[in-house]
Protein backbone atom coordinates (compact mmCIF):
# COMPACT_ATOMS: atom_id res chain seq x y z
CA UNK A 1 15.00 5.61 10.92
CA UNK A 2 12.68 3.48 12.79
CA UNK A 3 11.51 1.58 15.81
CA UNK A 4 13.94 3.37 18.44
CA UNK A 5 13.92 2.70 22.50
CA UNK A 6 11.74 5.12 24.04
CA UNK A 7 14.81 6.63 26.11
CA UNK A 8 16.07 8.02 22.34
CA UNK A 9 13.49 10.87 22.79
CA UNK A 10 15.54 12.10 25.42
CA UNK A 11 13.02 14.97 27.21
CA UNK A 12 11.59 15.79 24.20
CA UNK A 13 7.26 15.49 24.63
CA UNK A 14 5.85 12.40 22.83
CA UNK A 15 2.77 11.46 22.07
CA UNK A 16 0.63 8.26 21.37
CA UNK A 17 -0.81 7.92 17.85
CA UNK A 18 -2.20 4.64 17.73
CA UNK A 19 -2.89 1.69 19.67
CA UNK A 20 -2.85 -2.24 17.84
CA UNK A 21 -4.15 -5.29 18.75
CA UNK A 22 -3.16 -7.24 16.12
CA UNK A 23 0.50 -8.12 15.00
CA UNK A 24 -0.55 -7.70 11.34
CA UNK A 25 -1.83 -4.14 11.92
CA UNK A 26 0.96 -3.19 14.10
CA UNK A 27 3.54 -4.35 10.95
CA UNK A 28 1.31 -2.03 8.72
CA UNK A 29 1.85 0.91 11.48
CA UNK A 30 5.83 0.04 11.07
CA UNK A 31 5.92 0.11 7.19
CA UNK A 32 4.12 3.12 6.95
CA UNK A 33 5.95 5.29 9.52
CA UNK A 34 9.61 3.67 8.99
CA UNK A 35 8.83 4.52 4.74
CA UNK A 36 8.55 8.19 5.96
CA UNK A 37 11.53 8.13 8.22
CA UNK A 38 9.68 8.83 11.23
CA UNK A 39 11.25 7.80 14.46
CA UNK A 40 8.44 5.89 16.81
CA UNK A 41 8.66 3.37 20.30
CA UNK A 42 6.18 1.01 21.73
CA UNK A 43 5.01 0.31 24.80
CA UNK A 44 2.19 -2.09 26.28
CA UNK A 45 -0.98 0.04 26.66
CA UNK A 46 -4.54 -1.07 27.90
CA UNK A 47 -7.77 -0.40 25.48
CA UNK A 48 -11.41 -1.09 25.27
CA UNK A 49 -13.15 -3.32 23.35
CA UNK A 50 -16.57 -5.12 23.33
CA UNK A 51 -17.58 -8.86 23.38
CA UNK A 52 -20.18 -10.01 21.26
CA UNK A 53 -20.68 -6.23 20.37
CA UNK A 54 -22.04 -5.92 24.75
CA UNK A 55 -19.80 -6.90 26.77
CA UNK A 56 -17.27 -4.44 27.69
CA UNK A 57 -13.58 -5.84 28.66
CA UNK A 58 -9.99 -4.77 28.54
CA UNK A 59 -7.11 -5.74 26.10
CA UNK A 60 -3.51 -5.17 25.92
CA UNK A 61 -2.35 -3.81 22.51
CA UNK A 62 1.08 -1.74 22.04
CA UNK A 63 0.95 2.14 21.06
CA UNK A 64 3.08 3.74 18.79
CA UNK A 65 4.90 6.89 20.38
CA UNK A 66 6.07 9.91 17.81
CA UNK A 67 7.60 13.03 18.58
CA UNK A 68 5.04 15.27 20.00
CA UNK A 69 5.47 17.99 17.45
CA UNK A 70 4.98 14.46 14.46
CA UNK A 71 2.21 13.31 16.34
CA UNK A 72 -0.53 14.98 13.35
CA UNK A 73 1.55 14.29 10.24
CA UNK A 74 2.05 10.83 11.43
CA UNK A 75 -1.82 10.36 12.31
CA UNK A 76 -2.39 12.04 8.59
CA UNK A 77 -0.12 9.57 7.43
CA UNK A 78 -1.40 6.28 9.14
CA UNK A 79 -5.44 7.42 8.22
CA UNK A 80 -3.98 7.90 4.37
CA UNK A 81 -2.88 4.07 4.57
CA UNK A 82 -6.23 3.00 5.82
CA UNK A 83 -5.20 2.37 9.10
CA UNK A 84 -8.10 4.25 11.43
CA UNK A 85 -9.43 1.68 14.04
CA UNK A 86 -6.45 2.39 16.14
CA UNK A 87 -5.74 6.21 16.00
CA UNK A 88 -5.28 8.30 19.14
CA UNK A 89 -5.73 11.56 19.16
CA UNK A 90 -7.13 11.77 15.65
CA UNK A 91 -8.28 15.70 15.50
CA UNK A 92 -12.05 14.03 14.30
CA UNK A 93 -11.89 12.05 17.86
């Protein structure tokens, strides 16, 4: 299982579990979920960053999209592997 197209979850309810900015980070996001068999899509989605630490301004990164009823495991999963900057959701959000 894998990277599927977003129309794959049918009706089912999704959820976003992380948001990359960096193709290195979103490979990481890729090895870890596709290693556990867990079906996930990607989309363009805005987020927040700062300049210099002050300045506040917009990026695109792509989100990662589970199954809804995944969405902790995954986010369990991903924090495990060191992979926190990016979590959405995350119950200690």
């Amino acid at each position: 299982m894998g990277l599927v197209t977003p129309e794959s979850f049918d009706d089912r309810e999704v959820a976003i579990i992380y948001i990359v900015g960096r193709m290195s980070e979103g490979k990481r996001v890729e090895q870890v979920l596709s290693a556990h068999a867990i079906d996930y899509a990607v989309d363009a989605e805005p987020f927040h960053g700062r300049v210099l630490g002050l300045i506040p301004v917009e990026y695109e990164g792509i989100g990662f999209y589970v199954l809804a009823a995944q969405a902790e495991i995954c986010r369990g999963l991903l924090r495990e592997a060191g992979l926190v900057q990016g979590l959405v959701g995350a119950e200690d959000d």
